[in-house]
C-alpha atoms as a PDB file:
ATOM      1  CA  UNK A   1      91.310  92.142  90.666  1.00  0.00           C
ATOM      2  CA  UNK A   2      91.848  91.761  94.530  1.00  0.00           C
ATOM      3  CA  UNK A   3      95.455  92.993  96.119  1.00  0.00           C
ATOM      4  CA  UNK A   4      96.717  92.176  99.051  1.00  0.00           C
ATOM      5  CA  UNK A   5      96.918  94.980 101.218  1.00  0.00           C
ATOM      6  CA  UNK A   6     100.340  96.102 102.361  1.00  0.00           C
ATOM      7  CA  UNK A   7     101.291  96.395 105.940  1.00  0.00           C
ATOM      8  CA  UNK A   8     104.443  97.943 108.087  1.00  0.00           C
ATOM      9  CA  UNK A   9     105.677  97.170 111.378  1.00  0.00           C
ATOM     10  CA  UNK A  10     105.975  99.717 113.303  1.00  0.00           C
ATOM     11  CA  UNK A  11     107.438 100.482 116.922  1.00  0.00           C
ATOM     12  CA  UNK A  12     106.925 103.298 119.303  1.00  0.00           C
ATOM     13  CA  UNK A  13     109.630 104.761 121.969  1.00  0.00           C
ATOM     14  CA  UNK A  14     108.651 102.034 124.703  1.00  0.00           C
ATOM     15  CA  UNK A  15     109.422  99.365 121.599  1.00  0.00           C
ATOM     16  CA  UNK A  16     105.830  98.056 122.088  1.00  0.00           C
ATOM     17  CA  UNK A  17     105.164  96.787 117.840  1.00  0.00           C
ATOM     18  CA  UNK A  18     102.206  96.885 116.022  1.00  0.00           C
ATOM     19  CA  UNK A  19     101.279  96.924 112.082  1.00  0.00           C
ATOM     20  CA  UNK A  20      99.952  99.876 110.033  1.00  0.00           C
ATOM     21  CA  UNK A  21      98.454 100.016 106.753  1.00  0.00           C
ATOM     22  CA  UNK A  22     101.049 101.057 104.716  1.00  0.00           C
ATOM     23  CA  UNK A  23      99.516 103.747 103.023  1.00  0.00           C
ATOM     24  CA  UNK A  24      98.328 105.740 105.684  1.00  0.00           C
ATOM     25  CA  UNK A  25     100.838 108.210 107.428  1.00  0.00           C
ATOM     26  CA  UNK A  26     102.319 107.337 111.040  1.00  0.00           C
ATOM     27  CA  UNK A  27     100.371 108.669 114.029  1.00  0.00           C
ATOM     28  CA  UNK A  28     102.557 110.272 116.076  1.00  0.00           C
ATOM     29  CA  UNK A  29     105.039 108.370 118.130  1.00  0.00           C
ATOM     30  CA  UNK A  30     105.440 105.584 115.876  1.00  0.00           C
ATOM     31  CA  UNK A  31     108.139 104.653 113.272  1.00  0.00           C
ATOM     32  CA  UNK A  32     108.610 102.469 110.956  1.00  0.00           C
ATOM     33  CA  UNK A  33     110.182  99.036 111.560  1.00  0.00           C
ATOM     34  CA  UNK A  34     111.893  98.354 108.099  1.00  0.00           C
ATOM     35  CA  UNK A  35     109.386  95.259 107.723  1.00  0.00           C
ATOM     36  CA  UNK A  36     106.334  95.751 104.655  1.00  0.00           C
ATOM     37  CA  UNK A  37     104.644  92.878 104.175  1.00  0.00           C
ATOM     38  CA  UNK A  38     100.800  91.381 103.984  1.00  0.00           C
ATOM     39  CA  UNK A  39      99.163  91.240 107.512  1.00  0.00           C
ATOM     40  CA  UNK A  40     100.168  88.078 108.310  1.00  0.00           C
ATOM     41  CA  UNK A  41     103.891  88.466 107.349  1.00  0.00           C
ATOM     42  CA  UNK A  42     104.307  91.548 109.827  1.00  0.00           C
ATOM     43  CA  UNK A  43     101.974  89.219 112.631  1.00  0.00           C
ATOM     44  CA  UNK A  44     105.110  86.963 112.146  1.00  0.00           C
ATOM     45  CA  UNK A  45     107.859  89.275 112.317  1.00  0.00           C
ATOM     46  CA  UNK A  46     106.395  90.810 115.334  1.00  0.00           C
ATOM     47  CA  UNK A  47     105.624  87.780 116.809  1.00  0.00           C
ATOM     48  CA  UNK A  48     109.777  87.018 116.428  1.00  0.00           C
ATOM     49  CA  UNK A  49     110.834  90.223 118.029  1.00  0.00           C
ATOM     50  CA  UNK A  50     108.482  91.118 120.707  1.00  0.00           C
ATOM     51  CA  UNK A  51     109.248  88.657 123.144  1.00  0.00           C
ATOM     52  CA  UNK A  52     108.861  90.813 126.092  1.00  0.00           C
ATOM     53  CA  UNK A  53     105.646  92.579 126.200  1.00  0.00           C
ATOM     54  CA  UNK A  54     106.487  95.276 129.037  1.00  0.00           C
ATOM     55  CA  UNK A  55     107.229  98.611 127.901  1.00  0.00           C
ATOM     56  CA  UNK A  56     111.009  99.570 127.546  1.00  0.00           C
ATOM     57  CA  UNK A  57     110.442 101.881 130.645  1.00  0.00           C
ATOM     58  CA  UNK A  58     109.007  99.421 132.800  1.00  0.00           C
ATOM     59  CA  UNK A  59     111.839  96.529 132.078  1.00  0.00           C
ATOM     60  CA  UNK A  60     114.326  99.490 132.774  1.00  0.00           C
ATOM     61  CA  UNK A  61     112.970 100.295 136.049  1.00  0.00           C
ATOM     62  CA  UNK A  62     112.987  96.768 136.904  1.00  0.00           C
ATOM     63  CA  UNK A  63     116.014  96.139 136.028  1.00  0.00           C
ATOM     64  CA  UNK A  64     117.674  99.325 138.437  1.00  0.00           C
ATOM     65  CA  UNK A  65     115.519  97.524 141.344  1.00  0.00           C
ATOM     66  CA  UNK A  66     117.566  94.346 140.873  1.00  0.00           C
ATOM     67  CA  UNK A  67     120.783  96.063 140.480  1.00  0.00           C
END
């Protein structure tokens, strides 16, 4: 019988996303969203919530340049 692999979201300290099998342990850096799902269901929920692809650092310093 075939099962679906699970996935996880997961987001690192710049809040760039990706998924991870969810069976596997975190490489380091990474944490876990709070979203399991099959691979497409986390390709949706990161799809919602990463709607700014710089890293966290990189929108911060941009942002202090404009302030």
């Amino acid at each position: 019988m075939f099962s679906a692999e699970e996935y996880d979201v997961v987001v690192n300290h710049e809040e760039q996303y990706s998924l991870w099998p969810a069976d596997r342990d975190l490489p380091d850096g990474w944490s876990r969203e709070g979203t399991r799902g099959t691979r497409e269901e986390c390709l949706d929920r990161i799809e919602r919530v990463w709607t700014d692809m710089r890293p966290r650092s990189l929108r911060e310093r941009m942002a202090a340049d404009h302030a």
